[in-house]
Protein backbone atom coordinates (compact mmCIF):
# COMPACT_ATOMS: atom_id res chain seq x y z
CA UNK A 1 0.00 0.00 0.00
CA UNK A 2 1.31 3.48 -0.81
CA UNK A 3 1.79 6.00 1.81
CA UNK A 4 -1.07 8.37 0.53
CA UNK A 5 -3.69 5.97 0.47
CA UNK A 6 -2.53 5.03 4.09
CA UNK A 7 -3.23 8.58 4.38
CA UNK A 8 -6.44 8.63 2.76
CA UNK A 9 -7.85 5.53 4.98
CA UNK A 10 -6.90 7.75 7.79
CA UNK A 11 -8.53 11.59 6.93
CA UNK A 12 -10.25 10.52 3.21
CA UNK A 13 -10.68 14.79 3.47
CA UNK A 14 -6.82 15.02 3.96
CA UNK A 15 -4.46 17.22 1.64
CA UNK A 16 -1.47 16.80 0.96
CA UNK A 17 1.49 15.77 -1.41
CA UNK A 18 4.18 12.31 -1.20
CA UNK A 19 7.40 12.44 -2.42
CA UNK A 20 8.97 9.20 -3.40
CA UNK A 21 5.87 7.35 -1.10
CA UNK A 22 7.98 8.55 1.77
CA UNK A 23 7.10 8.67 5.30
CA UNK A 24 9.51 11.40 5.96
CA UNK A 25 8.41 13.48 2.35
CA UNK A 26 4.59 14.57 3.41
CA UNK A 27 3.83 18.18 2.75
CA UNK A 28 0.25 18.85 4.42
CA UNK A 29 -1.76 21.17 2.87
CA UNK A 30 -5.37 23.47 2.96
CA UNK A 31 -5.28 23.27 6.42
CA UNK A 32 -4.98 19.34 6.97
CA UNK A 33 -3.92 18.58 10.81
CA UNK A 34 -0.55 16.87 10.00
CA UNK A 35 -1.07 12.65 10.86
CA UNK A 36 2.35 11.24 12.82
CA UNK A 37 4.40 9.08 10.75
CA UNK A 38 4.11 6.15 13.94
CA UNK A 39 -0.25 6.07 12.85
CA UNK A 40 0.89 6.60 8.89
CA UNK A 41 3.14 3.54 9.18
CA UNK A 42 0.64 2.00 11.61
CA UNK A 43 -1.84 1.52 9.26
CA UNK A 44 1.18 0.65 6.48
CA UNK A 45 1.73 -2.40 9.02
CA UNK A 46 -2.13 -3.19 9.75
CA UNK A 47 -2.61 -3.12 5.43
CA UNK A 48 0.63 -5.49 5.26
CA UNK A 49 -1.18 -7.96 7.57
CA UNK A 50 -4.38 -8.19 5.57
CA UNK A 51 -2.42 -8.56 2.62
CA UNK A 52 -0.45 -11.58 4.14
CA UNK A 53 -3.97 -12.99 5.42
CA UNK A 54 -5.29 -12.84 1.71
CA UNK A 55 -2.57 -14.30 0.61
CA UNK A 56 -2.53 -17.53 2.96
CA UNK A 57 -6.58 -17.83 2.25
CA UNK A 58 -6.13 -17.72 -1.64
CA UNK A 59 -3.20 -19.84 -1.18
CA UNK A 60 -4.95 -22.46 1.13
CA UNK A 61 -8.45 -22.32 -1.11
CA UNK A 62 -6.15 -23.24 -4.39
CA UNK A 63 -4.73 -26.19 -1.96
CA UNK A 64 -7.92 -26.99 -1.26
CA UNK A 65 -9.46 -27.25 -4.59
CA UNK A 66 -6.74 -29.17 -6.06
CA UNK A 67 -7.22 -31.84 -3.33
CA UNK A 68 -11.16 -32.18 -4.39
CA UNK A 69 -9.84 -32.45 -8.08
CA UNK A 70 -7.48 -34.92 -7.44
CA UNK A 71 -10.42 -36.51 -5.56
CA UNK A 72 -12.95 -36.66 -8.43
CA UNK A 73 -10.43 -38.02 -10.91
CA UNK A 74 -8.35 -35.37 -12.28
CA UNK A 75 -5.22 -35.71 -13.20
CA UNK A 76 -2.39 -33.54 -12.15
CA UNK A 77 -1.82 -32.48 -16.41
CA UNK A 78 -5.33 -32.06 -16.56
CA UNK A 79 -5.35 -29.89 -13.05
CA UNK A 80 -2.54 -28.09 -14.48
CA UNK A 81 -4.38 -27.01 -17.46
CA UNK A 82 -7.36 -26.41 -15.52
CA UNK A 83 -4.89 -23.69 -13.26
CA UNK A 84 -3.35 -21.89 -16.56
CA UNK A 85 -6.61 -21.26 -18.26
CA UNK A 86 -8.71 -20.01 -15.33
């Protein structure tokens, strides 16, 4: 996730400008109450997370299918092929 839309999730009303999607680079602007770089990295960490969590579930649903393939017949070519063309 980039820094702004950490940002955004944070004040969706806030202005301001990234440079580089650095922490360190925020210029606030139109009156936006500056957000600390510990909450802005915060929510970086909290996004990370759910990222990793989709990642396991995706990873143990395609396990999962796979293993009721195999079950009704398939072969592992024919699983294969099944995977490339979806």
């Amino acid at each position: 996730m980039s820094v702004a839309t950490a940002i955004k999730l944070i004040n969706p009303n806030a202005n301001f400008v990234v440079e580089n999607n650095d922490v360190t680079k925020i210029t606030w602007s139109a009156g936006t109450t500056p957000i600390s770089q510990s909450d802005i990295n915060a929510k970086l960490s909290e996004a990370d997370a759910l990222d990793s969590e989709k990642f396991t579930k995706k990873q143990t649903n395609r396990t999962n299918a796979i293993a009721k393939l195999k079950a009704l017949g398939l072969t592992e070519d024919e699983i294969n092929h099944l995977i490339l063309t979806a």
